[in-house]
C-alpha atoms as a PDB file:
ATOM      1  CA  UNK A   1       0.000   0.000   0.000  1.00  0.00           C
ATOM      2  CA  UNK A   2       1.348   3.626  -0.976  1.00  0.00           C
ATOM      3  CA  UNK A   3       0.522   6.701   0.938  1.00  0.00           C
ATOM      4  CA  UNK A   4       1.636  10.272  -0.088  1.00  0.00           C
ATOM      5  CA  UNK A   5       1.024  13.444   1.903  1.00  0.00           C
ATOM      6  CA  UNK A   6       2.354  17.232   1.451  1.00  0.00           C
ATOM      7  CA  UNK A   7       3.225  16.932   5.077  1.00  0.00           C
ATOM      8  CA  UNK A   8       5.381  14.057   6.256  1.00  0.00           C
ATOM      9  CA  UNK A   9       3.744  13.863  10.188  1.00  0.00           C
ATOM     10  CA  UNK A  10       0.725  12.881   8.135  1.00  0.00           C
ATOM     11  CA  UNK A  11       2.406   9.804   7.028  1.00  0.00           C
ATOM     12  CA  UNK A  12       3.609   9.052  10.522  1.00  0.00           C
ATOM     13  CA  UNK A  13      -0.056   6.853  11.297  1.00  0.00           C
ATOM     14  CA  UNK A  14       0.089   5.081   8.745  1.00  0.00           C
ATOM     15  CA  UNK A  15       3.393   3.230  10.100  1.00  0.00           C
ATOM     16  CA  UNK A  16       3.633  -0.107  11.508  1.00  0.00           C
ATOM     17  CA  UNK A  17       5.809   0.996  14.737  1.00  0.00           C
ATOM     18  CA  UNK A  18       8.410  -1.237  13.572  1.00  0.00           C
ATOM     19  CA  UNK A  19      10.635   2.256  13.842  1.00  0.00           C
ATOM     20  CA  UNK A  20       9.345   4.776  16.168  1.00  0.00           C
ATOM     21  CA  UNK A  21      10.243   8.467  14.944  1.00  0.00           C
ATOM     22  CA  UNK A  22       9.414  12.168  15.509  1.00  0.00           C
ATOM     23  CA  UNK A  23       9.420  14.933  13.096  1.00  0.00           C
ATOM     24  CA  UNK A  24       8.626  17.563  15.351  1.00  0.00           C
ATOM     25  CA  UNK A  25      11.457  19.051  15.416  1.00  0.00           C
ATOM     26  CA  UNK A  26      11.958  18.908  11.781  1.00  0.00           C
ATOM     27  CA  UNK A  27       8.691  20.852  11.114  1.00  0.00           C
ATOM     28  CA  UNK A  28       9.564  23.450  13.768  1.00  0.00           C
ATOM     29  CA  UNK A  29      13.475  23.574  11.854  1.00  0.00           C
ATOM     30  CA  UNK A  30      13.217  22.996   8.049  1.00  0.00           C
ATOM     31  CA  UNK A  31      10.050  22.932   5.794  1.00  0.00           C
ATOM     32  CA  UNK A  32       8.885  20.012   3.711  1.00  0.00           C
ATOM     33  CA  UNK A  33      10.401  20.910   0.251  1.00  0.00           C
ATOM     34  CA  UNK A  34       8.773  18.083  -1.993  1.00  0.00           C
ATOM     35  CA  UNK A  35       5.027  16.806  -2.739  1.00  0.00           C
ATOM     36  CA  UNK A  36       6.954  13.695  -2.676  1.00  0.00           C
ATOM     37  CA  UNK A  37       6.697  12.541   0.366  1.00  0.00           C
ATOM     38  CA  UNK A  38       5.765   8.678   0.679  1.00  0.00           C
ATOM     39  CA  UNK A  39       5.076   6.040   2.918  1.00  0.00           C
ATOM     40  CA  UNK A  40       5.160   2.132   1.612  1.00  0.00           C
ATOM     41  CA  UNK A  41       3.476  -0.830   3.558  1.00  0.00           C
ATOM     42  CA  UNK A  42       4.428  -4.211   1.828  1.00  0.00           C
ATOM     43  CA  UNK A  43       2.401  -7.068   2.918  1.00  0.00           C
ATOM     44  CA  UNK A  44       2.691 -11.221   1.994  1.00  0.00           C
ATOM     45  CA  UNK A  45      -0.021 -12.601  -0.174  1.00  0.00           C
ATOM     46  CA  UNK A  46      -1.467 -13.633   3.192  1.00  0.00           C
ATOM     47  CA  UNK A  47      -1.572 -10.152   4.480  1.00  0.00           C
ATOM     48  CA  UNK A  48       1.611 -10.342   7.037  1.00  0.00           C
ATOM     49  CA  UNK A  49       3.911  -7.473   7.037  1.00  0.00           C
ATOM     50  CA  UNK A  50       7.047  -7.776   5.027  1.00  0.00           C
ATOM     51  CA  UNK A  51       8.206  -4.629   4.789  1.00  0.00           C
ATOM     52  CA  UNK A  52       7.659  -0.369   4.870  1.00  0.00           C
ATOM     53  CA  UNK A  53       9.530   2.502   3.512  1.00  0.00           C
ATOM     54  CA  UNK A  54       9.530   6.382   4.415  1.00  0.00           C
ATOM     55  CA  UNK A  55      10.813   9.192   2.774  1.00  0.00           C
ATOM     56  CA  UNK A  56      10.676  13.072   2.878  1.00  0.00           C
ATOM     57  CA  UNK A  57      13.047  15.977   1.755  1.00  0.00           C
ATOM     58  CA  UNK A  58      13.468  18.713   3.668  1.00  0.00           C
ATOM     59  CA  UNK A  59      14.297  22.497   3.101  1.00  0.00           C
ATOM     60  CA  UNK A  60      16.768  24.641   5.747  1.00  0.00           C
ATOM     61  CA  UNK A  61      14.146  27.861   6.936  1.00  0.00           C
ATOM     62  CA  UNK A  62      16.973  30.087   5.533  1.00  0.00           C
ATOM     63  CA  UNK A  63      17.229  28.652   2.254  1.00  0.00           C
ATOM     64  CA  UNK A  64      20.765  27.097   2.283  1.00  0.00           C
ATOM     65  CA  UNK A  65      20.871  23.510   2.881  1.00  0.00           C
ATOM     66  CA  UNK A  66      18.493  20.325   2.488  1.00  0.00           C
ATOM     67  CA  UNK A  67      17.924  16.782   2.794  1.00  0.00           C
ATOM     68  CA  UNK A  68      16.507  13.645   2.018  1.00  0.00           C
ATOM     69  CA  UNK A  69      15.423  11.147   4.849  1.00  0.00           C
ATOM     70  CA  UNK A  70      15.119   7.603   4.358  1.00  0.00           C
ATOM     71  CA  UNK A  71      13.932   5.184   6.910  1.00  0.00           C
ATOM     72  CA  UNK A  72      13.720   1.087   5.408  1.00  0.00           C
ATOM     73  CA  UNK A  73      12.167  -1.492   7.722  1.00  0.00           C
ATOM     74  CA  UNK A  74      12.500  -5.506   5.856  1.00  0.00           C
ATOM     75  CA  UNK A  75      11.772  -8.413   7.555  1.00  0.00           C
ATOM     76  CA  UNK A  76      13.565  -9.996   5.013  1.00  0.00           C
ATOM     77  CA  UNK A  77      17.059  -8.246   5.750  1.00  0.00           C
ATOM     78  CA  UNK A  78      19.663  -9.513   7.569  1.00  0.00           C
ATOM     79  CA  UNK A  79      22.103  -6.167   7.087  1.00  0.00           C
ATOM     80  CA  UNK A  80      25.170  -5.898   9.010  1.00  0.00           C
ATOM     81  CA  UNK A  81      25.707  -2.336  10.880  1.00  0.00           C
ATOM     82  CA  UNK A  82      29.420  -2.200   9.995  1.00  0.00           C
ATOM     83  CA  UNK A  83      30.290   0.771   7.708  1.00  0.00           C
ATOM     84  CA  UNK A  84      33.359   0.124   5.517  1.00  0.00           C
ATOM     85  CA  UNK A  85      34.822   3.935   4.573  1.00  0.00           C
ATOM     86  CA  UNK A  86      37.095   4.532   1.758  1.00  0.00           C
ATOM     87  CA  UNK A  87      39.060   7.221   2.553  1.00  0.00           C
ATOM     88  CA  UNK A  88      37.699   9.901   0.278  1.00  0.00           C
ATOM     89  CA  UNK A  89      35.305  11.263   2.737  1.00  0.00           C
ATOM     90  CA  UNK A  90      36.263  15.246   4.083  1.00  0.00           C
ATOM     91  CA  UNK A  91      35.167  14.180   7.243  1.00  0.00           C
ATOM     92  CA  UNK A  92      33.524  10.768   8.757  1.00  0.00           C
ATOM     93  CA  UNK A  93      32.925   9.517  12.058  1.00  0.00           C
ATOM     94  CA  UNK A  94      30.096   8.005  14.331  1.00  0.00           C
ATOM     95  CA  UNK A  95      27.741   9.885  16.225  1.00  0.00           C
ATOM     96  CA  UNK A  96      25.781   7.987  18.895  1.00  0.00           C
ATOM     97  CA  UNK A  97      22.323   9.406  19.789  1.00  0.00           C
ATOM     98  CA  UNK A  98      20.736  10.069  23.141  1.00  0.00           C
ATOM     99  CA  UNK A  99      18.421   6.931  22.580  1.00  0.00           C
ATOM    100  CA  UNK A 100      21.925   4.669  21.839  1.00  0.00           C
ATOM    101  CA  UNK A 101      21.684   4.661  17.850  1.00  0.00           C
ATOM    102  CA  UNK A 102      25.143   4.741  15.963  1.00  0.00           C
ATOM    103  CA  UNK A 103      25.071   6.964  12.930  1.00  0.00           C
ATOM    104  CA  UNK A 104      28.044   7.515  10.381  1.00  0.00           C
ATOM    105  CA  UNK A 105      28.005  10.655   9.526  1.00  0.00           C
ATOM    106  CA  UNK A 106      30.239  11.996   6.341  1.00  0.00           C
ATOM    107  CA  UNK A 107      30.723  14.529   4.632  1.00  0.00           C
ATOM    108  CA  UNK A 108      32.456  15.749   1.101  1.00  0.00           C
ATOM    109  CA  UNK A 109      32.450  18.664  -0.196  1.00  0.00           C
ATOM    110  CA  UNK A 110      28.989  20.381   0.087  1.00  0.00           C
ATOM    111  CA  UNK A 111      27.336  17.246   0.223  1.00  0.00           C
ATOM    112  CA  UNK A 112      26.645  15.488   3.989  1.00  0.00           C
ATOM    113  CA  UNK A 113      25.745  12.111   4.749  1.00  0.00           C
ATOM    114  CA  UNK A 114      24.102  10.255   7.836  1.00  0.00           C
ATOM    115  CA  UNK A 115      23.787   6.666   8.038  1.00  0.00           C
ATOM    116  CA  UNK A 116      22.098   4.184  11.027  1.00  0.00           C
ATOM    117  CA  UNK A 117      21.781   0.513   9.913  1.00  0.00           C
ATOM    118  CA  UNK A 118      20.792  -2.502  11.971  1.00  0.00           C
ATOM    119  CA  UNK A 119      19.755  -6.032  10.833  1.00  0.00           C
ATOM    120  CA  UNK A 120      16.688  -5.082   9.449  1.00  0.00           C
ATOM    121  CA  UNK A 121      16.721  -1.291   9.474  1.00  0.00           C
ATOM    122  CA  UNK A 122      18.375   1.474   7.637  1.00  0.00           C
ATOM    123  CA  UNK A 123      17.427   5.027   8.770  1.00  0.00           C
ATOM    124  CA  UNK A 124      19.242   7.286   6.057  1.00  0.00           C
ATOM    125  CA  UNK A 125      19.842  11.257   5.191  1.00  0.00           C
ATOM    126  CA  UNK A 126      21.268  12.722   2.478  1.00  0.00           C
ATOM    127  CA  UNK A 127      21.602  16.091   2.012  1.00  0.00           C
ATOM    128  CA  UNK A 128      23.607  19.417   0.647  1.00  0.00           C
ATOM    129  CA  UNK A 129      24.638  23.141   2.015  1.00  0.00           C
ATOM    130  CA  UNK A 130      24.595  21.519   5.807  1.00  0.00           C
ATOM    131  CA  UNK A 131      26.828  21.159   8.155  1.00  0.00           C
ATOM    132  CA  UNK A 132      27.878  17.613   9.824  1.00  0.00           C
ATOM    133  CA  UNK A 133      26.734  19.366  13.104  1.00  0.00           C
ATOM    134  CA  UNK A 134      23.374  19.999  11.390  1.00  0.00           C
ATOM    135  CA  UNK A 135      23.151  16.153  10.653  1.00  0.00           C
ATOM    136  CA  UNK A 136      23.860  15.599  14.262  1.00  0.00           C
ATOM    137  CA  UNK A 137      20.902  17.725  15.493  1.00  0.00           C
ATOM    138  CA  UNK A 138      18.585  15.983  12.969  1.00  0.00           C
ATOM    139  CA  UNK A 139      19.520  12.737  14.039  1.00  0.00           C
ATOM    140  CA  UNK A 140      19.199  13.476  18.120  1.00  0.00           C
ATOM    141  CA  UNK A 141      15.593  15.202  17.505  1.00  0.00           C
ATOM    142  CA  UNK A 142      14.453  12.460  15.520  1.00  0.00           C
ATOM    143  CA  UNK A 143      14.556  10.219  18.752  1.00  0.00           C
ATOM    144  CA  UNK A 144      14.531   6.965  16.534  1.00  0.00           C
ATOM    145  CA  UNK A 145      13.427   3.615  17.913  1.00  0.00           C
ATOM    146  CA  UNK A 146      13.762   0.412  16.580  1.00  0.00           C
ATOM    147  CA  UNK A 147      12.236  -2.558  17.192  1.00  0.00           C
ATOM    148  CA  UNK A 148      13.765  -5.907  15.709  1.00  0.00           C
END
């Protein structure tokens, strides 16, 4: 099942729980910058979950910086949090949350990365004209929580 919404809270209901997160902060911080904004449920032919996907892009209030978050849930995944990092990254080190989630966080350039994966979980952002202490006050306020 697909659900798109011009705000991305109004995709928040329509979530399993399987990941727990608040935009709140986001929506006081940056505006919603795409009509884009979509939430996938994926369901067995016998009607048990399999899977859901969230995305939303984000605009910086003053105009300089955005970014794309990503949050995967698959029951089918068995992904491996370990980050391999090639060297060509500016700047890249972990940042652990308030709530005990480790994100990578990179950047290159004008363009900033944050990553969180577990085993069946990837909570992603993408973004450009931000700082990596900009990622890091995303991540906090989005108070993730996973349940595996």
């Amino acid at each position: 099942m697909q659900y798109m919404a011009a705000d991305p809270a109004a995709l928040l209901p329509v979530l399993t729980g399987n990941i727990r997160f608040d935009l709140t902060w986001l929506s006081e911080n940056y505006k919603a910058v795409s009509l884009d904004e979509q939430a996938f449920i994926i369901r067995d032919e016998d009607g048990g979950f399999v899977s859901e996907y969230f995305w939303a892009a984000y605009g910086a209030n003053d105009g300089k910086g955005w970014f794309r978050l990503e949050i995967m849930h698959d029951t089918t995944w068995n992904l491996s949090p370990d980050y391999i990092v090639d060297g060509t990254f500016e700047e890249a080190y972990y940042y652990t949350t308030a709530s005990g989630y480790e994100f990578l966080i990179t950047a290159d350039g004008d363009t900033v990365w944050a990553d969180c994966t577990t085993a069946k979980t990837s909570v992603s952002l993408y973004g450009a004209y931000l700082t990596t202490r900009d990622l890091e006050q995303i991540v906090e306020h989005l108070s993730v929580s996973i349940a595996e």
